[in-house]
C-alpha atoms as a PDB file:
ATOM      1  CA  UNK A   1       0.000   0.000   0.000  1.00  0.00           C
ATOM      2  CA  UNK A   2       1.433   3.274  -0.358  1.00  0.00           C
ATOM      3  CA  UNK A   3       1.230   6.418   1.564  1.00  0.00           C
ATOM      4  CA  UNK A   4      -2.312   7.562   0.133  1.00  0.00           C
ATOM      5  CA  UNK A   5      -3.538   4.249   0.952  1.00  0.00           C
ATOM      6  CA  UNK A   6      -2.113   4.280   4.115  1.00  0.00           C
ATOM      7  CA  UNK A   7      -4.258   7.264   5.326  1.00  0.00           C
ATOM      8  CA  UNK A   8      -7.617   6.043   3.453  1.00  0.00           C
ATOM      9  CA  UNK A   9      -7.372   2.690   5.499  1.00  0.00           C
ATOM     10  CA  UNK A  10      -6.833   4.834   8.811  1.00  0.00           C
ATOM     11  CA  UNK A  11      -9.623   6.629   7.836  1.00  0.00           C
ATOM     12  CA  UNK A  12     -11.748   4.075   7.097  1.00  0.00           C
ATOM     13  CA  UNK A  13     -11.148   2.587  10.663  1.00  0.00           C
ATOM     14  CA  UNK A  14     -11.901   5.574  12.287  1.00  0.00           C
ATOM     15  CA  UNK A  15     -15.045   6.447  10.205  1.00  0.00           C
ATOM     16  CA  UNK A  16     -15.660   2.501  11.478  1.00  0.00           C
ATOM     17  CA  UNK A  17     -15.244   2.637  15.238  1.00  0.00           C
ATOM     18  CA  UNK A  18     -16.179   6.575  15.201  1.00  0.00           C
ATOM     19  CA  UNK A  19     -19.173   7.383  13.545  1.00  0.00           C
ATOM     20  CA  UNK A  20     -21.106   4.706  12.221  1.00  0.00           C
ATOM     21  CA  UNK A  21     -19.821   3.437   8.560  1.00  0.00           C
ATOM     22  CA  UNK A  22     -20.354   0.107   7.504  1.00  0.00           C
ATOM     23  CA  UNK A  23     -19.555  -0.062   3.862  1.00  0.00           C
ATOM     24  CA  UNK A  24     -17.106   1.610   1.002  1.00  0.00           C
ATOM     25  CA  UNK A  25     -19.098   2.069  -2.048  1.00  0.00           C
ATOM     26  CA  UNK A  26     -17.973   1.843  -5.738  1.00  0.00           C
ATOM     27  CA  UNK A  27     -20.124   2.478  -9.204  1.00  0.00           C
ATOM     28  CA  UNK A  28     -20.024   0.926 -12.236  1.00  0.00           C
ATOM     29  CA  UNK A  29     -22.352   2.878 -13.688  1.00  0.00           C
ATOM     30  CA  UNK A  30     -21.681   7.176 -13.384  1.00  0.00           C
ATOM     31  CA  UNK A  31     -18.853   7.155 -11.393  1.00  0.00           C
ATOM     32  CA  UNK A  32     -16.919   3.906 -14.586  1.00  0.00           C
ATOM     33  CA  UNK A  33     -14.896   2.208 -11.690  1.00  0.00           C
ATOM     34  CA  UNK A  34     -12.575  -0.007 -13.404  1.00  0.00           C
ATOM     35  CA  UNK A  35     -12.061  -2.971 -12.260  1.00  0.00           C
ATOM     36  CA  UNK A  36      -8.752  -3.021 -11.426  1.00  0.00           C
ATOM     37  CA  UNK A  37      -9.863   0.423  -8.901  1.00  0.00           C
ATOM     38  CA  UNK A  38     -11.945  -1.958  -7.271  1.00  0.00           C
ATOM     39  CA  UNK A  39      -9.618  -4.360  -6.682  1.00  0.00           C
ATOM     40  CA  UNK A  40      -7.631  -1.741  -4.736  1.00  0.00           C
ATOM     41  CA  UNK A  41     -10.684  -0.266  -3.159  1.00  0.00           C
ATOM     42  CA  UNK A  42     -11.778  -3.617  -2.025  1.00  0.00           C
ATOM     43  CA  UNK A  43      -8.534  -4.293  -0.399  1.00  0.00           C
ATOM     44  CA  UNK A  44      -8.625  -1.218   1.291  1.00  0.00           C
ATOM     45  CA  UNK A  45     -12.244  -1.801   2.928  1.00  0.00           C
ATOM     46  CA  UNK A  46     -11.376  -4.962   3.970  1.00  0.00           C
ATOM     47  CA  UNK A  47      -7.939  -4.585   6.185  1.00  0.00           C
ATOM     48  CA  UNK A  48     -10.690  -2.169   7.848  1.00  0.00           C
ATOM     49  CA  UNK A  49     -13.087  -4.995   8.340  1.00  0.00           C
ATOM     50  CA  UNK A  50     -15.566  -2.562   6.229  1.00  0.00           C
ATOM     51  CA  UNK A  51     -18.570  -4.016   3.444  1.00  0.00           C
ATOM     52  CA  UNK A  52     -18.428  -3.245  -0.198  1.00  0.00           C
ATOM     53  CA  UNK A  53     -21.215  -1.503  -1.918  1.00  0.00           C
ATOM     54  CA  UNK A  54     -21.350  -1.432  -5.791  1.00  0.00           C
ATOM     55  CA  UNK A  55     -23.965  -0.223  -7.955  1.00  0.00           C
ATOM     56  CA  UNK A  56     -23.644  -2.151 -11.381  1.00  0.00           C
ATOM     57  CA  UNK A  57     -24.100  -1.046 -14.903  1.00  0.00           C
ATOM     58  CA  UNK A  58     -27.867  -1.769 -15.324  1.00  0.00           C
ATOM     59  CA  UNK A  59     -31.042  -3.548 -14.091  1.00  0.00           C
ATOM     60  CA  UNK A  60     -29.827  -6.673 -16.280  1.00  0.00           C
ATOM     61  CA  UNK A  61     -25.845  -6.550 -15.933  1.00  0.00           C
ATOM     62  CA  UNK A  62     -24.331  -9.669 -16.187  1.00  0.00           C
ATOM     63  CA  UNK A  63     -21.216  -9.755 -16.346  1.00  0.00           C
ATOM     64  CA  UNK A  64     -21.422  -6.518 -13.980  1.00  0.00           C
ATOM     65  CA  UNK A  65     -22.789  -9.447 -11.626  1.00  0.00           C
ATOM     66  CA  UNK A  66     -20.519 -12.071 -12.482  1.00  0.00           C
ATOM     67  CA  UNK A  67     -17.499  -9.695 -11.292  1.00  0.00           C
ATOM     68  CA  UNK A  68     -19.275  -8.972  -8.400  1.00  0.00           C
ATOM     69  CA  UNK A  69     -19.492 -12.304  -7.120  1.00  0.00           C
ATOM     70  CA  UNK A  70     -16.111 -13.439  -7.833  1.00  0.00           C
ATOM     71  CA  UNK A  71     -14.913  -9.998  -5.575  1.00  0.00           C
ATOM     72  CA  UNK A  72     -17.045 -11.060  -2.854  1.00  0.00           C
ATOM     73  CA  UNK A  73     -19.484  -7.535  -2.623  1.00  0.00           C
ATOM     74  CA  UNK A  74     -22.088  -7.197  -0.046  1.00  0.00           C
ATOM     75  CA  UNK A  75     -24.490  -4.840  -1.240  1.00  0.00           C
ATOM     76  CA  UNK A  76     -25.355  -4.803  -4.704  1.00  0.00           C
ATOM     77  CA  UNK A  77     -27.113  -1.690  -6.549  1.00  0.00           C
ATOM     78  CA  UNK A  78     -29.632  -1.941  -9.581  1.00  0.00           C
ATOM     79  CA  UNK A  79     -29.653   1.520 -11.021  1.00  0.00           C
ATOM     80  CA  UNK A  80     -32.764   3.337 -13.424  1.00  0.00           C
ATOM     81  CA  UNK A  81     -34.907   0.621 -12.649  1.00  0.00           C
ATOM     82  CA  UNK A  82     -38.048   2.312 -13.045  1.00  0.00           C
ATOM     83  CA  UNK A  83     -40.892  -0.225 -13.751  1.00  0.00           C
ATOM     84  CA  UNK A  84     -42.442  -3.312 -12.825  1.00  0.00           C
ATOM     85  CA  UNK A  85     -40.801  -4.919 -15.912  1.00  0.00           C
ATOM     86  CA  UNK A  86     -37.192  -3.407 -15.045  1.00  0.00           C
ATOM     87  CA  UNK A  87     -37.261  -4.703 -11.586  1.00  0.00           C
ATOM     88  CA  UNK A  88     -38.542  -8.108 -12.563  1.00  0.00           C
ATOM     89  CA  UNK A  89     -35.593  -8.081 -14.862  1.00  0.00           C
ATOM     90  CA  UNK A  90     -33.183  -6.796 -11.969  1.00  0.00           C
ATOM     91  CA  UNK A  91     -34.882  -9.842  -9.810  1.00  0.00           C
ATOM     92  CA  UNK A  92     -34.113 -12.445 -12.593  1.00  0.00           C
ATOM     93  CA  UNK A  93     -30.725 -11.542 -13.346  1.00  0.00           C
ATOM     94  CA  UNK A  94     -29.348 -11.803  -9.842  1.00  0.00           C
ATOM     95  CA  UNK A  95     -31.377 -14.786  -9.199  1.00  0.00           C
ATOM     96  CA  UNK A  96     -29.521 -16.354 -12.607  1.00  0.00           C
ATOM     97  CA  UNK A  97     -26.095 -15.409 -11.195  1.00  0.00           C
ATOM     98  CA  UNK A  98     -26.330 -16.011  -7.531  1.00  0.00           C
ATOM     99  CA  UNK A  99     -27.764 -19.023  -6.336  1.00  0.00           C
ATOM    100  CA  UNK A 100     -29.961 -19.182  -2.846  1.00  0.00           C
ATOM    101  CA  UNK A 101     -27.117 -19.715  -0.394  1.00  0.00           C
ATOM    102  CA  UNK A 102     -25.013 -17.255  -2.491  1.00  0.00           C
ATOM    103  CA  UNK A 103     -27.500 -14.362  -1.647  1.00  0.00           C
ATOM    104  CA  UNK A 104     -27.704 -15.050   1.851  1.00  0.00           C
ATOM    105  CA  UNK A 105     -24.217 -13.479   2.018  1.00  0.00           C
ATOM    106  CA  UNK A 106     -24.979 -10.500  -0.533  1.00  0.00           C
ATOM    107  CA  UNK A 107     -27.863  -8.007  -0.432  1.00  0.00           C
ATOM    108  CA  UNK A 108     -29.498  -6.588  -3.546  1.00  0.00           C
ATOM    109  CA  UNK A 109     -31.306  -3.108  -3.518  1.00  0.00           C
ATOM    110  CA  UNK A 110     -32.506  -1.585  -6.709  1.00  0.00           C
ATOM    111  CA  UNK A 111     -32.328   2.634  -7.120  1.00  0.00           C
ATOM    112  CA  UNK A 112     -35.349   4.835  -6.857  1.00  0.00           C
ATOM    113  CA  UNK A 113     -33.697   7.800  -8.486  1.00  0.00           C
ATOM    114  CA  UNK A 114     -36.300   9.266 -11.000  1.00  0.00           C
ATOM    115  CA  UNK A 115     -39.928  10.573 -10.336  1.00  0.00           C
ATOM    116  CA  UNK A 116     -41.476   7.879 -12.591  1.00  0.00           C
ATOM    117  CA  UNK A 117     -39.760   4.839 -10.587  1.00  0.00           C
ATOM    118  CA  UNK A 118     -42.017   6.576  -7.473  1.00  0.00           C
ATOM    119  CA  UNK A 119     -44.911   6.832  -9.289  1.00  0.00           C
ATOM    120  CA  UNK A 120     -44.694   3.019 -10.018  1.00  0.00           C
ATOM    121  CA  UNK A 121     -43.463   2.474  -6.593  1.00  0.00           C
ATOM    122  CA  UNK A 122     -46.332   0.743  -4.956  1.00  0.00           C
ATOM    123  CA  UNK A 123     -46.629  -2.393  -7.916  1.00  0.00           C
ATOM    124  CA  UNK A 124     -43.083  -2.158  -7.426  1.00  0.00           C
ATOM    125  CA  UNK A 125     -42.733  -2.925  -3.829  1.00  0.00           C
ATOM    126  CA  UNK A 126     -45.021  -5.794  -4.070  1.00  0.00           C
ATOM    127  CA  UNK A 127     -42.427  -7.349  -6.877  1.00  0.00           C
ATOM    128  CA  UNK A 128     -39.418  -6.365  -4.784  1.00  0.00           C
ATOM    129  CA  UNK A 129     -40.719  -7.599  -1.489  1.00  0.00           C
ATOM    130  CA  UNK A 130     -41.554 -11.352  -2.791  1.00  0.00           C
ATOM    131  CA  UNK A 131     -39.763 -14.251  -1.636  1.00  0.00           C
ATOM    132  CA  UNK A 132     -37.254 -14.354  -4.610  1.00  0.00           C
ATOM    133  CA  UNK A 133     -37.384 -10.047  -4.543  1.00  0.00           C
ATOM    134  CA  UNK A 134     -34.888  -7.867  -3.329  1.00  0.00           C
ATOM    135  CA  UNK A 135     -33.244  -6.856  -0.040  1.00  0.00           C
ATOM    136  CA  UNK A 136     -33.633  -2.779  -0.527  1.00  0.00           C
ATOM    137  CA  UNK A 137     -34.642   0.300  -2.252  1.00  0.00           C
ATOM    138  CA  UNK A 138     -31.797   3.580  -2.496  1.00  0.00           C
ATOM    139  CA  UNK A 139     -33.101   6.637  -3.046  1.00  0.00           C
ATOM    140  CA  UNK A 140     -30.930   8.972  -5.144  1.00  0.00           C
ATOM    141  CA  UNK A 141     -31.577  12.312  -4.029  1.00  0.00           C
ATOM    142  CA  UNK A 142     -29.770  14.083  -7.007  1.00  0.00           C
ATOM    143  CA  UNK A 143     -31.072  11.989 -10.123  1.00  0.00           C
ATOM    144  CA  UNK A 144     -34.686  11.901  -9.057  1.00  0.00           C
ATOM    145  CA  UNK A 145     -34.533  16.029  -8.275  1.00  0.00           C
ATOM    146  CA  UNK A 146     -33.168  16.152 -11.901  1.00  0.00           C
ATOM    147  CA  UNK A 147     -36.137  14.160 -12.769  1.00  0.00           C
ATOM    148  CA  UNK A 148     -38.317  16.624 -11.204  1.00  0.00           C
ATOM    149  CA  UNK A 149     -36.102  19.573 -13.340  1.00  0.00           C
ATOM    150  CA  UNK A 150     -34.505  20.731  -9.882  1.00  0.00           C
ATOM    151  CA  UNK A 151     -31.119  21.694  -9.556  1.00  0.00           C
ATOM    152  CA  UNK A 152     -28.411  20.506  -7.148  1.00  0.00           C
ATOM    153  CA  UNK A 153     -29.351  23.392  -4.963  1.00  0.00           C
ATOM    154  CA  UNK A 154     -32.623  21.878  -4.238  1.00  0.00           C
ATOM    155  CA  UNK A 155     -31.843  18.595  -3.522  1.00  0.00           C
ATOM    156  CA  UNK A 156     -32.617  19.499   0.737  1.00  0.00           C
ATOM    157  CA  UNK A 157     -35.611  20.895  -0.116  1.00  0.00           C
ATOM    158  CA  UNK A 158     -38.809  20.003   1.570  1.00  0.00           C
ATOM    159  CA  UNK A 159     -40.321  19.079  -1.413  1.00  0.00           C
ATOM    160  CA  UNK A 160     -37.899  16.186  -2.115  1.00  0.00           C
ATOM    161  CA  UNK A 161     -37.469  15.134   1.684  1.00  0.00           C
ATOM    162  CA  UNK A 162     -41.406  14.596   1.156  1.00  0.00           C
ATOM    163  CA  UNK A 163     -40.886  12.068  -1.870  1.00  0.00           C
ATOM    164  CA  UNK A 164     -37.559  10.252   0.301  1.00  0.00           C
ATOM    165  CA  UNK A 165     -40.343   9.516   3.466  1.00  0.00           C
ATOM    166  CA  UNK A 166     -43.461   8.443   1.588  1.00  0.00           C
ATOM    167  CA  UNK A 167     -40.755   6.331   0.063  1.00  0.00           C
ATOM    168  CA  UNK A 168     -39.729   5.291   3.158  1.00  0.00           C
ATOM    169  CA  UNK A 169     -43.074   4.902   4.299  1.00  0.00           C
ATOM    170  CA  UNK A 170     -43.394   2.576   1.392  1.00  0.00           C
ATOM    171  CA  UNK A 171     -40.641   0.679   1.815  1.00  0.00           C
ATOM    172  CA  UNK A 172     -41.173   0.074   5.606  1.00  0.00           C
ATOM    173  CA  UNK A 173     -44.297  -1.628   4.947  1.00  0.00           C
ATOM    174  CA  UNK A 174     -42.370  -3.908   2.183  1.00  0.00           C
ATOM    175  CA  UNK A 175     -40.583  -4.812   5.140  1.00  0.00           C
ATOM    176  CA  UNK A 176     -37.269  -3.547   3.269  1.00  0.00           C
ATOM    177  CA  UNK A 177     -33.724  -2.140   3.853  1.00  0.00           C
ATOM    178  CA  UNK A 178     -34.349   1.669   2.790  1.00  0.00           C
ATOM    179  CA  UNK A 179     -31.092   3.949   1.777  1.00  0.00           C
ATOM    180  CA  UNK A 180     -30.820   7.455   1.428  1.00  0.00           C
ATOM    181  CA  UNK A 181     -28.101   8.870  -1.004  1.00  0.00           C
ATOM    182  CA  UNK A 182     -27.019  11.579  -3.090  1.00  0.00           C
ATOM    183  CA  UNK A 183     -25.557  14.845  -2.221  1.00  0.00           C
ATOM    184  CA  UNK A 184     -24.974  13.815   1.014  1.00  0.00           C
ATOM    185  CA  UNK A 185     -22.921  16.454   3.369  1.00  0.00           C
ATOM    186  CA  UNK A 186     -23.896  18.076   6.468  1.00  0.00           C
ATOM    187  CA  UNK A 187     -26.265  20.578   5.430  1.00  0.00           C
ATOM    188  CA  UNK A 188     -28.484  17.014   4.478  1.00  0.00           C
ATOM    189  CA  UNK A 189     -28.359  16.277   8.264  1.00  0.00           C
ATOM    190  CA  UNK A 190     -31.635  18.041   9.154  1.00  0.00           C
ATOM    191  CA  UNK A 191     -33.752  15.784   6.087  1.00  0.00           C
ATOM    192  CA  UNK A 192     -32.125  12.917   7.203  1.00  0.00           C
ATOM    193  CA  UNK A 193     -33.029  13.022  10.299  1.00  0.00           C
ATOM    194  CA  UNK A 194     -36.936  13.775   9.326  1.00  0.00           C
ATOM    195  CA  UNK A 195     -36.436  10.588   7.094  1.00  0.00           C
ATOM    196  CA  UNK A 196     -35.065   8.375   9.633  1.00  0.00           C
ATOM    197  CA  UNK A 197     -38.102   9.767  12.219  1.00  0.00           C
ATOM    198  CA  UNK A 198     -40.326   7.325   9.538  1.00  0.00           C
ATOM    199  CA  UNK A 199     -37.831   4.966   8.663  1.00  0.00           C
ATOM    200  CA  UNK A 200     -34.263   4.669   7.179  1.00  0.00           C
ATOM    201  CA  UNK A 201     -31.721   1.813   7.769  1.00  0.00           C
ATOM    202  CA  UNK A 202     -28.588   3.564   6.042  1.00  0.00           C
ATOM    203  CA  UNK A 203     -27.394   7.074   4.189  1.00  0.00           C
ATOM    204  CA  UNK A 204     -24.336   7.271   1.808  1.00  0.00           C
ATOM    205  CA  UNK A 205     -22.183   9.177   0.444  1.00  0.00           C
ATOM    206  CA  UNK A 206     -20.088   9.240  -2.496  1.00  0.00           C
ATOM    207  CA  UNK A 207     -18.289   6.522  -1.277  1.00  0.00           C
ATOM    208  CA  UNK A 208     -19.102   6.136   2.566  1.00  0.00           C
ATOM    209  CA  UNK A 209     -21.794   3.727   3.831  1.00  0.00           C
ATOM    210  CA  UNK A 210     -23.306   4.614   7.174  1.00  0.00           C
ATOM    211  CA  UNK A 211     -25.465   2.944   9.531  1.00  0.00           C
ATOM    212  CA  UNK A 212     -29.057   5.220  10.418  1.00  0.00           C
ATOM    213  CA  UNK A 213     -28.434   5.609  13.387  1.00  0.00           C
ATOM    214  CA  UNK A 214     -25.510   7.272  13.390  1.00  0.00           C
ATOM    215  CA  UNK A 215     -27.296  10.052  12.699  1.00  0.00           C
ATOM    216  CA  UNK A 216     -27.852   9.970  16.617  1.00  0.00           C
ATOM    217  CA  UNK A 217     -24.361  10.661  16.994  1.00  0.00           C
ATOM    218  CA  UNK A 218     -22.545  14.168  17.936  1.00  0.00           C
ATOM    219  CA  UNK A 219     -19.817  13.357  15.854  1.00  0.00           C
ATOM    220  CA  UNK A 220     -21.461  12.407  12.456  1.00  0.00           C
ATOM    221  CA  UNK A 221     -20.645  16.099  11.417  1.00  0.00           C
ATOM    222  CA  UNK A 222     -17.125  14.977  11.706  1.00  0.00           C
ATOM    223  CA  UNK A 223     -17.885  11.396  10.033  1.00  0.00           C
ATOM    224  CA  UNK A 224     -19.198  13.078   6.535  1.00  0.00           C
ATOM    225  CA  UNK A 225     -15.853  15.196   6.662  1.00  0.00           C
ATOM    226  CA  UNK A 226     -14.164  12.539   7.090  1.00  0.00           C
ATOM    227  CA  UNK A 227     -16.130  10.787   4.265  1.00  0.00           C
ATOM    228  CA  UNK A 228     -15.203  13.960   1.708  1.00  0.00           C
ATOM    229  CA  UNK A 229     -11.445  13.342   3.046  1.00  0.00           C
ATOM    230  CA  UNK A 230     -11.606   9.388   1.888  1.00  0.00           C
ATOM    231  CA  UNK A 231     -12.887  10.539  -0.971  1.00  0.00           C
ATOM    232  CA  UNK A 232     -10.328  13.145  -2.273  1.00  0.00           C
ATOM    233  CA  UNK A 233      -7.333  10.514  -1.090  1.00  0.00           C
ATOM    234  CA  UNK A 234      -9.519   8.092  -2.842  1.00  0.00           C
ATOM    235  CA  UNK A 235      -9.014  10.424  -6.479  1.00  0.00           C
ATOM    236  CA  UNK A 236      -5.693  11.766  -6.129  1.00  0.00           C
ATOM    237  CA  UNK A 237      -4.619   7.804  -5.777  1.00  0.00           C
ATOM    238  CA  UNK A 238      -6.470   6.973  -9.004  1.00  0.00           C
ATOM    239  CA  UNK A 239      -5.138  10.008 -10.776  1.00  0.00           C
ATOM    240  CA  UNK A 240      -1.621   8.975  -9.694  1.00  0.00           C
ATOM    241  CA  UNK A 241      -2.257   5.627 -10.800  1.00  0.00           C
ATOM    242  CA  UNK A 242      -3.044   6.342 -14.039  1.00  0.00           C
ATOM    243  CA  UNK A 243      -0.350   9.035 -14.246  1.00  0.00           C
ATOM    244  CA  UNK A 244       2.020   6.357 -13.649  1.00  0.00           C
ATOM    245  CA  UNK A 245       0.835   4.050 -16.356  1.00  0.00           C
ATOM    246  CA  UNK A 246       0.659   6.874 -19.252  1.00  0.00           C
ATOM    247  CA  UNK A 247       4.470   7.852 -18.049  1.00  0.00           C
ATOM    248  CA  UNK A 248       5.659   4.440 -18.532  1.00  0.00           C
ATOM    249  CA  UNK A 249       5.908   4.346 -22.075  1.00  0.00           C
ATOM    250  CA  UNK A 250       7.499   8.144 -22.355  1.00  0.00           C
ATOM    251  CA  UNK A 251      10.789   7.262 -22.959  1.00  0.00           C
ATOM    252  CA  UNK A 252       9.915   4.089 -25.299  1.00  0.00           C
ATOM    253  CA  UNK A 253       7.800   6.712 -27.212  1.00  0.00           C
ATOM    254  CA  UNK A 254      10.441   9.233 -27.772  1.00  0.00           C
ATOM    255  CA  UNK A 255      13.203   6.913 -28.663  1.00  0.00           C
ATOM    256  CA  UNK A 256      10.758   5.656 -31.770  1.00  0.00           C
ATOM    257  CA  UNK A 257       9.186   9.000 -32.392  1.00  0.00           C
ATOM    258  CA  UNK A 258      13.081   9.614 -33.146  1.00  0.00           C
ATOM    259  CA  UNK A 259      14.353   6.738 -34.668  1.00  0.00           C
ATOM    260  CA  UNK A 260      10.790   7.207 -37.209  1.00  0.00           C
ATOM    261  CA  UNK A 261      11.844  10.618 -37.782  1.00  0.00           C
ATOM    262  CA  UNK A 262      15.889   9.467 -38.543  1.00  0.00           C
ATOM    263  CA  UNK A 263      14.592   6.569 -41.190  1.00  0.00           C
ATOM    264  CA  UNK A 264      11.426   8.458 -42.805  1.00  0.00           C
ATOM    265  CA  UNK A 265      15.148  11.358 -43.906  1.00  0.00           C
ATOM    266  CA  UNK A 266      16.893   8.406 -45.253  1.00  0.00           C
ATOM    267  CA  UNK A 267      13.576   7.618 -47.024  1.00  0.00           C
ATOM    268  CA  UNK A 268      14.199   4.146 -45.351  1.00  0.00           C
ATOM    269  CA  UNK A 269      10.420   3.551 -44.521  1.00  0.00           C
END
């Protein structure tokens, strides 16, 4: 591990035994994590005892699955699944990749990040909440205000803290796990909060995981800047990474760019 690692892992121990986090989340879907990232991220959340979330590629994902299971991931995302018909799709691909015992280990939630996935919500729950359903329903705070034509800036509105608990009021009587994510900082503390008065079994950030009722905690202020502080480490990392791989070749490059330029005068090639 080197030094940038170093410091994520500490963090990650004392976001663990300090305020509440569970899990290190990863996306294949907006955020592209490549695999070999989440090899390294994995690593990472491990020697820190910490779960993996990852939020695949699509409601059908395969492969996205496939990889999943061979890493060993705890929480599993479906994003845009917005029907009926998408979630039943969700349902049968994970139920094609993972077998019974296999999901007893891994939980699958599916994303309610878009205004028409809540107006289908109550046909949906009854899918999701079937034997061979789901585990869990996120709601993404900053796709489904985009839905709605909102802005980032309105994201802690009342408004959309109404749609998060009659979601959560939905999801309760499902008798499923019900996330909270998107935007999350400490100016999202006071919706939270009204959200977890109804129901709410974890909130997320970017790439932090944390228990609900953390939000009982005087230090959770501290815990989501600590979150933002995994995070940066987390990108500088990744942009050293790849700095180091598009370096390698620099001198290799040159040499030929040169030796191209020497034969193409001699009218060699």
């Amino acid at each position: 591990m080197n030094l940038k690692e170093k410091k994520m892992l500490a963090i990650l121990k004392k976001l663990k035994t300090s305020h509440g986090a569970i899990s290190v989340k990863a996306e294949f879907e907006a955020e592209g994590t490549r695999i070999d990232e989440l090899y390294r991220l994995v690593e990472i959340a491990r020697r820190a005892d910490m779960k993996i979330a990852l939020k695949i590629g699509g409601c059908e994902a395969i492969r996205d699955l496939m990889e999943s299971k061979q890493i060993g991931v705890d929480y599993i995302i479906g994003p845009m699944v917005e029907s009926p018909y998408a979630l039943s799709k969700f349902i049968e691909a994970k139920n094609k990749v993972y077998s019974i015992e296999e999901q007893e280990d891994t939980e699958f939630l599916f994303n309610i990040e878009t205004i028409t996935t809540f107006n289908n919500l109550e046909a949906m729950m009854k899918i999701a909440s079937d034997n061979e359903g789901v585990d869990g329903a996120v709601f993404g705070r900053v796709d489904f205000s985009g839905s709605l034509g909102f802005g980032r800036e309105e994201i802690n509105t009342q408004k959309i803290t109404n749609y998060a608990i009659q979601t959560a009021k939905l999801t309760k009587a499902a008798k499923l796990d019900y996330v909270v994510g998107g935007a999350v900082s400490v100016d999202t503390l006071p919706s939270l909060k009204e959200i977890h008065g109804q129901y709410l079994t974890r909130f997320e950030t970017r790439k932090i995981v944390f228990d609900a009722e953390a939000l009982h905690s005087n230090d959770i202020k501290d815990g989501l800047i600590e979150a933002v502080h995994f995070e940066l480490l987390w990108l500088l990392n990744k942009r050293d990474y790849y700095n180091v791989i598009t370096e390698e070749d620099d001198k290799r490059i040159d040499m030929l760019q040169s030796r191209w330029k020497i034969l193409s005068e001699e009218d060699l090639i």
